[in-house]
C-alpha atoms as a PDB file:
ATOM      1  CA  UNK A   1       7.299  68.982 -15.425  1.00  0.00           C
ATOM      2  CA  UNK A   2      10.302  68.095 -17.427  1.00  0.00           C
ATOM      3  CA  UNK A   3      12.813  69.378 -15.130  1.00  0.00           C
ATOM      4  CA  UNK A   4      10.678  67.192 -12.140  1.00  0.00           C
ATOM      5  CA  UNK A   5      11.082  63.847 -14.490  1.00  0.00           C
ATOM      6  CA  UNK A   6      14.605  64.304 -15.384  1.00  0.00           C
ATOM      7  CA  UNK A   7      14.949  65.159 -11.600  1.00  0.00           C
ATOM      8  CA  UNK A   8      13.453  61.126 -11.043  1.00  0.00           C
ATOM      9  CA  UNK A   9      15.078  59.537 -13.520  1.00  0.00           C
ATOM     10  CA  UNK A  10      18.636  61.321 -12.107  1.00  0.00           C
ATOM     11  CA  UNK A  11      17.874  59.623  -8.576  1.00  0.00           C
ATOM     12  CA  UNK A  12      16.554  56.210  -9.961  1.00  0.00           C
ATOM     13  CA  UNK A  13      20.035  55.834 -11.702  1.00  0.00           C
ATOM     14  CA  UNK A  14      21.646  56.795  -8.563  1.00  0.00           C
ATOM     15  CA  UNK A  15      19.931  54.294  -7.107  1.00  0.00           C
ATOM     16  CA  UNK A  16      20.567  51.502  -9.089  1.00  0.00           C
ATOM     17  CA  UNK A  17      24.420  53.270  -9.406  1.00  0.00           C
ATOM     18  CA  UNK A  18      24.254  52.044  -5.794  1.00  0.00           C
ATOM     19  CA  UNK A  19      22.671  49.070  -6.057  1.00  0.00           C
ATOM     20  CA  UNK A  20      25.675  47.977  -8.454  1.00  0.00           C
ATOM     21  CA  UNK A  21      28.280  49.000  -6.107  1.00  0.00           C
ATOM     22  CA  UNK A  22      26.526  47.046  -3.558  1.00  0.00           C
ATOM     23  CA  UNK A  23      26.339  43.856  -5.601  1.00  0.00           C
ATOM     24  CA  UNK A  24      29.919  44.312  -6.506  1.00  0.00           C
ATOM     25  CA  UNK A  25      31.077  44.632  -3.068  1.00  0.00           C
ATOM     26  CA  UNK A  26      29.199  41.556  -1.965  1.00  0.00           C
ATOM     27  CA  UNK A  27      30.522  39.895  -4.897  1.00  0.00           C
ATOM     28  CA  UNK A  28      34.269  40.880  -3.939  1.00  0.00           C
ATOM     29  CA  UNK A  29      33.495  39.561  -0.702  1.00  0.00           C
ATOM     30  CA  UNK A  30      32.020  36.217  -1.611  1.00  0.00           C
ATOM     31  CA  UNK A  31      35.510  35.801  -3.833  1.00  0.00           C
ATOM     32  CA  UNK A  32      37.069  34.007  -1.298  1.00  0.00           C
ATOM     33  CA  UNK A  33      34.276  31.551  -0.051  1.00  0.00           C
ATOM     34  CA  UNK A  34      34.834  28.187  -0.713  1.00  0.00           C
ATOM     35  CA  UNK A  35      33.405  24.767   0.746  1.00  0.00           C
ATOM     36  CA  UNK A  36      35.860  22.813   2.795  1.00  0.00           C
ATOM     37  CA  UNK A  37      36.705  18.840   2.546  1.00  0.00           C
ATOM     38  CA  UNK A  38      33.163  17.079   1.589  1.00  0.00           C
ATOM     39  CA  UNK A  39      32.064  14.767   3.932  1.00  0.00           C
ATOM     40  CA  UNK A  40      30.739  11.690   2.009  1.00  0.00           C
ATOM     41  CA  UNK A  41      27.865  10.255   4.328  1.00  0.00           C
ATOM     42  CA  UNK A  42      25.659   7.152   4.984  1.00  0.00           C
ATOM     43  CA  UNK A  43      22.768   6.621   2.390  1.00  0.00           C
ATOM     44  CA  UNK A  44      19.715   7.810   3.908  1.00  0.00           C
ATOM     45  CA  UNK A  45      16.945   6.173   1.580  1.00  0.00           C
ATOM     46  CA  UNK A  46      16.828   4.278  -1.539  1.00  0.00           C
ATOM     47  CA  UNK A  47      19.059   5.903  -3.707  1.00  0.00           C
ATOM     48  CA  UNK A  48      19.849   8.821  -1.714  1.00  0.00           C
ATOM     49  CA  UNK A  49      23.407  10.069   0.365  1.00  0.00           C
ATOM     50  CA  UNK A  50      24.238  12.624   2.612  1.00  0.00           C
ATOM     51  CA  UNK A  51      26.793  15.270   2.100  1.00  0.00           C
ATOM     52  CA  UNK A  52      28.165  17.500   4.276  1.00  0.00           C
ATOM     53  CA  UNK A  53      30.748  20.611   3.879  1.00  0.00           C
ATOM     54  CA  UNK A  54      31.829  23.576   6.125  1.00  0.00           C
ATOM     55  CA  UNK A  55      32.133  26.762   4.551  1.00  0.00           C
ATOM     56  CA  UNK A  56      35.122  28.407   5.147  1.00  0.00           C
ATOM     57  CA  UNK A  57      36.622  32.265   4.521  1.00  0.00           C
ATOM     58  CA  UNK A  58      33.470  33.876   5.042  1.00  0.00           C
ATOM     59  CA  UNK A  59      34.279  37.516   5.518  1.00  0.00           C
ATOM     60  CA  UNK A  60      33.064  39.744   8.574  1.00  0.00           C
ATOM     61  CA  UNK A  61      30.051  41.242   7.931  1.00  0.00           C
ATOM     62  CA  UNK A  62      28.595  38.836   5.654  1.00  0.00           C
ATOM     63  CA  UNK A  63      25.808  36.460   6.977  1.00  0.00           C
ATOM     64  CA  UNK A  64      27.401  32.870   7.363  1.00  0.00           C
ATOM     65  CA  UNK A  65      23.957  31.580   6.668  1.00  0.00           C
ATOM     66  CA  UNK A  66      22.497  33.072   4.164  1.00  0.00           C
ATOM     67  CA  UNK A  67      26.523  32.779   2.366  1.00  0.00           C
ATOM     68  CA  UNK A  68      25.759  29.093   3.200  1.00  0.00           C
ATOM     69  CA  UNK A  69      22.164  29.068   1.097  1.00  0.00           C
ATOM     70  CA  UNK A  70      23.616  31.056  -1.784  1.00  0.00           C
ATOM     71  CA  UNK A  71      26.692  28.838  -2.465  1.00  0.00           C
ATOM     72  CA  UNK A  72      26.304  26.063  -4.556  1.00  0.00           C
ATOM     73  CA  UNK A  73      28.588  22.869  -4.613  1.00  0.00           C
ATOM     74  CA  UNK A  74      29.542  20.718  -6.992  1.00  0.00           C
ATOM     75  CA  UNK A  75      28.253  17.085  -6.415  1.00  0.00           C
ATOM     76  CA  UNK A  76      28.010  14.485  -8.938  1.00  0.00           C
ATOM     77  CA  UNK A  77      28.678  16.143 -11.766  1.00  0.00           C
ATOM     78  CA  UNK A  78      25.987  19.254 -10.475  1.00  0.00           C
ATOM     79  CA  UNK A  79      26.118  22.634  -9.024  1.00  0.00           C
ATOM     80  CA  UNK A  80      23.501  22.707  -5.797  1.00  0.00           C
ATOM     81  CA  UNK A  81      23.041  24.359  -3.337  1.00  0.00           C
ATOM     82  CA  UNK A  82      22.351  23.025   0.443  1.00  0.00           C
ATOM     83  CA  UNK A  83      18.957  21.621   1.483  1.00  0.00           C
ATOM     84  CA  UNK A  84      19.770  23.174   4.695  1.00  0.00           C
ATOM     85  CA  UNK A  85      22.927  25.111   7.360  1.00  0.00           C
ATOM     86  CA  UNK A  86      23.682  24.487  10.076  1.00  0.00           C
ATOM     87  CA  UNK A  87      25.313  27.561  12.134  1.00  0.00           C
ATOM     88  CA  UNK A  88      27.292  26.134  15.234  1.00  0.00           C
ATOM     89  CA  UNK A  89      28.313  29.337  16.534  1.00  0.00           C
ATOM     90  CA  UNK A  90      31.420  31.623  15.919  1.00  0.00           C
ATOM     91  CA  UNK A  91      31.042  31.640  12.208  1.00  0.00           C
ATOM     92  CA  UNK A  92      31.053  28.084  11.905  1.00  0.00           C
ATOM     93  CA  UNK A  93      28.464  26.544   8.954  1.00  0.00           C
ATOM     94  CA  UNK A  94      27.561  23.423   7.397  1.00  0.00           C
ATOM     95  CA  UNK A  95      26.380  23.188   4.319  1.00  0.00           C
ATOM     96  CA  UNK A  96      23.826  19.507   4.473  1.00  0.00           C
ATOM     97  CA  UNK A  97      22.526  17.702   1.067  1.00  0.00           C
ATOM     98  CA  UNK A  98      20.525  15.098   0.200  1.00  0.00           C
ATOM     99  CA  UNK A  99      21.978  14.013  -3.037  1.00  0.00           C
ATOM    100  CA  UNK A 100      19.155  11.716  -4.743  1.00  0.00           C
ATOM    101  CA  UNK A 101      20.974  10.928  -8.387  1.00  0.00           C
ATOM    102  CA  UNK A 102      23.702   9.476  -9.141  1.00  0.00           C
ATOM    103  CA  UNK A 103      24.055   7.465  -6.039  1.00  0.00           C
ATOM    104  CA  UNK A 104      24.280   3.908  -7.377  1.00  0.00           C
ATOM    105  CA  UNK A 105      25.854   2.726  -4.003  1.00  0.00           C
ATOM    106  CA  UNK A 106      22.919   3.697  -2.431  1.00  0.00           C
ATOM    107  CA  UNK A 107      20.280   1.581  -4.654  1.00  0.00           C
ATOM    108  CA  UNK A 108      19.138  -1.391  -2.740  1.00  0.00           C
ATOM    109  CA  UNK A 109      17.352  -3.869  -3.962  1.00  0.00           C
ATOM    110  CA  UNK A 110      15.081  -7.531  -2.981  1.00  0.00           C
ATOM    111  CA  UNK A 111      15.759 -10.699  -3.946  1.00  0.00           C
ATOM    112  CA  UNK A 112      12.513 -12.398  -5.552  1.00  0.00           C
ATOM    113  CA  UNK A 113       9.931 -12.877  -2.795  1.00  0.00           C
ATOM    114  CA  UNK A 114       8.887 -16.310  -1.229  1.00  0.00           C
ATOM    115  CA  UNK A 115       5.350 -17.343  -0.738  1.00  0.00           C
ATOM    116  CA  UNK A 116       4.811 -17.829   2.789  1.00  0.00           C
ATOM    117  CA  UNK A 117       1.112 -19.324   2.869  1.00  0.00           C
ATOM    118  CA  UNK A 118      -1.725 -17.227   3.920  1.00  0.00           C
ATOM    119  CA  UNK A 119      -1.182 -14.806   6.614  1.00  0.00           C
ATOM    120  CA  UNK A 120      -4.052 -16.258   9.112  1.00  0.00           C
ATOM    121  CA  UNK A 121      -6.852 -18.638   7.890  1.00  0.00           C
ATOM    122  CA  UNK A 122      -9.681 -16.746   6.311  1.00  0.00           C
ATOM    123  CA  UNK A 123      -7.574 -13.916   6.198  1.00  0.00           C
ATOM    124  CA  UNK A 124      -7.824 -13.476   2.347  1.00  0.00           C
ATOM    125  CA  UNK A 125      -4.034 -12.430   2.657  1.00  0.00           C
ATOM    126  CA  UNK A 126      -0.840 -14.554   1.878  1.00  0.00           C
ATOM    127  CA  UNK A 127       2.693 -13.730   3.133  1.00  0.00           C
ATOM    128  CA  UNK A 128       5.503 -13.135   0.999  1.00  0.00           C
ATOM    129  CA  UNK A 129       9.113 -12.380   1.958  1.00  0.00           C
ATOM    130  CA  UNK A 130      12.074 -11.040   0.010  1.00  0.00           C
ATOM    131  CA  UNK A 131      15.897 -10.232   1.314  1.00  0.00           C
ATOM    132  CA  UNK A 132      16.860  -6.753   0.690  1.00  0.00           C
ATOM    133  CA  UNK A 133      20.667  -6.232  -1.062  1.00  0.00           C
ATOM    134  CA  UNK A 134      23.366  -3.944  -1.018  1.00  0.00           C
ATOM    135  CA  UNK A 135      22.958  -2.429   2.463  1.00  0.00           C
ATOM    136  CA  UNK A 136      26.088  -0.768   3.036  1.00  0.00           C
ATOM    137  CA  UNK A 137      28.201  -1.151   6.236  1.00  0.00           C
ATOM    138  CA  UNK A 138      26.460   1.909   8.806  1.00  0.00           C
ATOM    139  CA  UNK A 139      23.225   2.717   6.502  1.00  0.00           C
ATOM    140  CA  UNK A 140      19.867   2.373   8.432  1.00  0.00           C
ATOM    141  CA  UNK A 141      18.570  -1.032   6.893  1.00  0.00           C
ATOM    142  CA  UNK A 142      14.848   0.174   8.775  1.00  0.00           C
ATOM    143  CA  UNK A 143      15.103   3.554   6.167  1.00  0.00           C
ATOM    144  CA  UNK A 144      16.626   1.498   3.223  1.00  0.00           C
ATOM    145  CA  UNK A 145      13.910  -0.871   3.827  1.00  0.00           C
ATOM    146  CA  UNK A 146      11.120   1.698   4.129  1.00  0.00           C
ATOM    147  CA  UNK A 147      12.319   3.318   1.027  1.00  0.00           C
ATOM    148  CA  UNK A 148      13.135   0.483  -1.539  1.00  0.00           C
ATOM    149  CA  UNK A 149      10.119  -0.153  -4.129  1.00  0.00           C
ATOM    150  CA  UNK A 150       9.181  -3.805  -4.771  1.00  0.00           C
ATOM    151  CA  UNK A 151       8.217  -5.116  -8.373  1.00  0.00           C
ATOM    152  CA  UNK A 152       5.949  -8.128  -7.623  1.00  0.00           C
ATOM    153  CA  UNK A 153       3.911  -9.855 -10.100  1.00  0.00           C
ATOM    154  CA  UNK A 154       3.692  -6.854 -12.342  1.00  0.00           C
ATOM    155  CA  UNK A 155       3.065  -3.992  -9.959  1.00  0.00           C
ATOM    156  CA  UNK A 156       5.186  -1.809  -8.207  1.00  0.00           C
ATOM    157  CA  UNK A 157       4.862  -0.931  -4.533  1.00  0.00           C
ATOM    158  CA  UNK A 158       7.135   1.992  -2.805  1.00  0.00           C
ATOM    159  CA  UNK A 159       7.648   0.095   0.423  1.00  0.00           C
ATOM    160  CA  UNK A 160       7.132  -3.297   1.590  1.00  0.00           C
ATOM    161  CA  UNK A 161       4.292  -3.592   4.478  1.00  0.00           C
ATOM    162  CA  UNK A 162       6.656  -4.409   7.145  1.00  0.00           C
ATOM    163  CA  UNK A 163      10.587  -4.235   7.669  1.00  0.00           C
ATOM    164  CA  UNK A 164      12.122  -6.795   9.945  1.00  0.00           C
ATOM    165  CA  UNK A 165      15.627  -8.193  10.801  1.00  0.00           C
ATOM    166  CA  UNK A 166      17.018 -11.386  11.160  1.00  0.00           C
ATOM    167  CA  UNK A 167      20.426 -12.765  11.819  1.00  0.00           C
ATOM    168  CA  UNK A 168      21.651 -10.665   9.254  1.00  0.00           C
ATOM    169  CA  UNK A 169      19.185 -11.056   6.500  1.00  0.00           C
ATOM    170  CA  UNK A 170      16.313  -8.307   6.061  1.00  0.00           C
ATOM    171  CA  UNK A 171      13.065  -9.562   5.205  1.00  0.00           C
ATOM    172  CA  UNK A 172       9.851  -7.608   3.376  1.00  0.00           C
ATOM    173  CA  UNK A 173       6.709  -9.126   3.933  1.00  0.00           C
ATOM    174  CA  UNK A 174       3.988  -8.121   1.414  1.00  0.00           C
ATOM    175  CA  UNK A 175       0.361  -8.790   1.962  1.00  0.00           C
ATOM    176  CA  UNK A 176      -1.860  -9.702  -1.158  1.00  0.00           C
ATOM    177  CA  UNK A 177      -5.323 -10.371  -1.277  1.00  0.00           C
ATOM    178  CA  UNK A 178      -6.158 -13.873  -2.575  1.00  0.00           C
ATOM    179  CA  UNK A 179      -8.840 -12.238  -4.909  1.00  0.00           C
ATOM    180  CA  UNK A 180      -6.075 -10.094  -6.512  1.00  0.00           C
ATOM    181  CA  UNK A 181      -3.339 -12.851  -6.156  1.00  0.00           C
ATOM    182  CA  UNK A 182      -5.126 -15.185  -8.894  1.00  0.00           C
ATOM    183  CA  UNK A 183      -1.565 -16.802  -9.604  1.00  0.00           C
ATOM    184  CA  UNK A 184      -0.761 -17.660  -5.964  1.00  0.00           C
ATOM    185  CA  UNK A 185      -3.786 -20.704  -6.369  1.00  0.00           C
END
């Protein structure tokens, strides 16, 4: 019996002998993997940009794509790694993230909303409207609209009710039940 359990413990160390020289191999290999330029995207939502790399010297035999998950990058001051990879064929991967701190260029905001009346007589609802700020040149103002919160009268709503666009100013409109909106008289 003790001959059979040194016999074990012999080929579990071999195995994990093996597993290390494994590990280290991979390891050696990964050395040289590195992200390429960082493409600095469009915000995508309130407070949120898109960031793109490709990952370059990936050696033959690794997996580009599961190279790409592993491999963190340094963005705003943290190491993370990409929400998703894109392979394009012939070893060619993109690392994609969705950076949502530190982004202050990306923080949109309304100017204080208007009382536009009721929103149809006997409605119980009253129209108010707000310009949104700081849309940058290429963003989606329907997603930075969707995704900027709204303090109004002490609450805080996620979204406005409905997005729309006119000659260059972007309106909310927020609907507010007379019984609740005591102040709006």
């Amino acid at each position: 019996k003790e001959v059979e359990r040194t016999k074990r413990e012999w080929e579990r160390e071999k195995w994990r002998h093996e597993q290390d020289e494994k590990l280290e191999e991979e390891r050696r290999k990964r050395a040289g993997l590195t992200w390429g330029p960082v493409n600095h995207g469009q915000c995508i939502r309130y407070e949120t940009r898109h960031y793109s790399a490709q990952l370059r010297n990936v050696p033959e035999g690794l997996d580009p794509v599961k190279e790409c998950r592993m491999l963190g990058l340094g963005i705003n001051g943290k190491i993370v790694k990409p929400d998703e990879c894109d392979y394009l064929g012939t070893g060619n991967v993109w690392g994609n993230w969705n950076i949502d701190y530190e982004e202050a260029s990306c923080r949109t905001w309304w100017t204080p909303p208007q009382d536009k009346g009721c929103t149809a007589e006997g409605s119980g609802y009253r129209r108010f409207e707000a310009r949104l700020e700081n849309v940058q040149w290429g963003d989606s103002w329907e997603k930075m609209c969707e995704s900027t919160p709204v303090q109004f009268h002490g609450h805080i709503f996620d979204s406005p009710h409905i997005c729309h666009n006119t000659v260059c100013s972007l309106f909310l409109t927020l609907k507010q039940e007379l019984t609740f909106a005591r102040f709006s008289g």
